[in-house]
C-alpha atoms as a PDB file:
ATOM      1  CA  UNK A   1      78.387 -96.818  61.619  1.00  0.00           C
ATOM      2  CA  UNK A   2      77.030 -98.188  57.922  1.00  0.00           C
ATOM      3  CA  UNK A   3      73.605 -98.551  58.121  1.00  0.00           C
ATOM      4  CA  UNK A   4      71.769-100.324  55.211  1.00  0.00           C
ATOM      5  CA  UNK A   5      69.056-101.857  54.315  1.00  0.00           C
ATOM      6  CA  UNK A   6      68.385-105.524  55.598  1.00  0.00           C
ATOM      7  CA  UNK A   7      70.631-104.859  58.996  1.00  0.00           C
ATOM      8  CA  UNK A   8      69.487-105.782  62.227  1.00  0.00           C
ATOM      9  CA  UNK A   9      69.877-102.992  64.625  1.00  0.00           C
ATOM     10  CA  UNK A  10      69.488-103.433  68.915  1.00  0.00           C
ATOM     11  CA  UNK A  11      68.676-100.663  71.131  1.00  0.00           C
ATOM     12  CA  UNK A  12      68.301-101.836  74.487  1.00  0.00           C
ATOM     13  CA  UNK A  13      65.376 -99.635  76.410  1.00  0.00           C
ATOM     14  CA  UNK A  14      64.540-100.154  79.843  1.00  0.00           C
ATOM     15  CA  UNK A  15      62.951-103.595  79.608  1.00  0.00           C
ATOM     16  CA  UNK A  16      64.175-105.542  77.064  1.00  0.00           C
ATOM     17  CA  UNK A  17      66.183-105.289  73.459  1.00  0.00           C
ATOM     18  CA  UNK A  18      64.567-103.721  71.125  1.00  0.00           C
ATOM     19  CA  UNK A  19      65.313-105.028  67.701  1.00  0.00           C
ATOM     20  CA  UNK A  20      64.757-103.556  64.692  1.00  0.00           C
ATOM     21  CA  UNK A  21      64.896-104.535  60.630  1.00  0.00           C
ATOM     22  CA  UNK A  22      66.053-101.581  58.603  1.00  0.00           C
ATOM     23  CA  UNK A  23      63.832-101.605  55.298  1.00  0.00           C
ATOM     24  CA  UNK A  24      65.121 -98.574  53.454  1.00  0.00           C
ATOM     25  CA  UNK A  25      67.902 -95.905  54.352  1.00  0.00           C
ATOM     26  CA  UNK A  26      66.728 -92.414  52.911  1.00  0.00           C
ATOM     27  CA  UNK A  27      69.155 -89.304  52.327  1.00  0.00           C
ATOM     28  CA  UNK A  28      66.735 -86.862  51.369  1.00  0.00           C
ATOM     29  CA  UNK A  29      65.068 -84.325  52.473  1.00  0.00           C
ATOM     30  CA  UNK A  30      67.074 -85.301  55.410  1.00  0.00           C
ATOM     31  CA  UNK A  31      68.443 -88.824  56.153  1.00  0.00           C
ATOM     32  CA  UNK A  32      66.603 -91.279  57.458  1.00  0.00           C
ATOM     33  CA  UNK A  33      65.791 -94.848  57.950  1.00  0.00           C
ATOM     34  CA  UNK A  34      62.746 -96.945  57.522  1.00  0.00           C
ATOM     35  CA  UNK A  35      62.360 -99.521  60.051  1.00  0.00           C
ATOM     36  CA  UNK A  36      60.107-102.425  61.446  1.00  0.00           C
ATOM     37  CA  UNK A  37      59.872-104.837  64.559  1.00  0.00           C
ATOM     38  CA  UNK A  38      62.533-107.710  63.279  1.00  0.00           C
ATOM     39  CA  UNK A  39      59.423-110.003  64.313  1.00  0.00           C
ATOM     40  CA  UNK A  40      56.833-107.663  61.820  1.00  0.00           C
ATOM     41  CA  UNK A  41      55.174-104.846  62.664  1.00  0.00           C
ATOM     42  CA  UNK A  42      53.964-101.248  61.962  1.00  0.00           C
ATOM     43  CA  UNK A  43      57.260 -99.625  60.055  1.00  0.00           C
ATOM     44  CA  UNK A  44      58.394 -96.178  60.975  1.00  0.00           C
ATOM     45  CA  UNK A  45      61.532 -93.522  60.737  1.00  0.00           C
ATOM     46  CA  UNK A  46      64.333 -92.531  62.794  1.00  0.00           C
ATOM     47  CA  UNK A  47      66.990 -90.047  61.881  1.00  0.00           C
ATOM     48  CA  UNK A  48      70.047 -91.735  60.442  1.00  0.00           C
ATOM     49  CA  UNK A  49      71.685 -89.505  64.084  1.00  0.00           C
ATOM     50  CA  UNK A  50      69.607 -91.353  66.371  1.00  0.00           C
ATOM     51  CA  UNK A  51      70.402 -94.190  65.079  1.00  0.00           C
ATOM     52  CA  UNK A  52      73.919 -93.732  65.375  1.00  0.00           C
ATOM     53  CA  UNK A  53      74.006 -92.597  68.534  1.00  0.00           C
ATOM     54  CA  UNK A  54      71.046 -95.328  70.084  1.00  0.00           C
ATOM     55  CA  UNK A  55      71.290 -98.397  68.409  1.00  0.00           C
ATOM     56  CA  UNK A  56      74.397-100.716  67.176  1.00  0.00           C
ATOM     57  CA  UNK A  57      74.173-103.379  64.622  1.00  0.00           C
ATOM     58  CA  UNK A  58      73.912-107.198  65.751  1.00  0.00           C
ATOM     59  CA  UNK A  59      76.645-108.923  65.056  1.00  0.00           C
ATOM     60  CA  UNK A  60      76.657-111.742  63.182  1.00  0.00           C
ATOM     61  CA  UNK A  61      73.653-110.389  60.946  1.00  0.00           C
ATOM     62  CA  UNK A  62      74.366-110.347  57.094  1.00  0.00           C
ATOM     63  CA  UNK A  63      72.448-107.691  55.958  1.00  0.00           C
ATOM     64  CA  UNK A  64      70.159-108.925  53.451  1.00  0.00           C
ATOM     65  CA  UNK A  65      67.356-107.706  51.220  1.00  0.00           C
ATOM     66  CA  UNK A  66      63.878-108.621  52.162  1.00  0.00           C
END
């Protein structure tokens, strides 16, 4: 999966979706994303892995800058 910055990512938990705005997509020291609520919010990390393996991009979302 291409993650990048502006794409809307779900993860569905227990309750309901969880959906998330990536900000920024980080390589180094190890890769990473920055991420926020898709409604606003506290931003935070998750390993570029987790994301892979947890979360799949809407569809139908242009990623877009913002």
């Amino acid at each position: 999966m291409q993650v990048t910055r502006g794409a809307l990512l779900v993860r569905l938990d227990d309750k309901d979706p969880v959906l998330l705005r990536v900000k920024a997509v980080r390589y180094a020291p190890v890769p990473y994303a920055e991420v926020e609520p898709a409604g606003g919010g506290r931003r935070s990390t998750v390993l570029l892995a987790e994301v892979e393996r947890e979360f799949r991009v809407e569809p139908g979302v242009l990623a877009i800058d913002g």
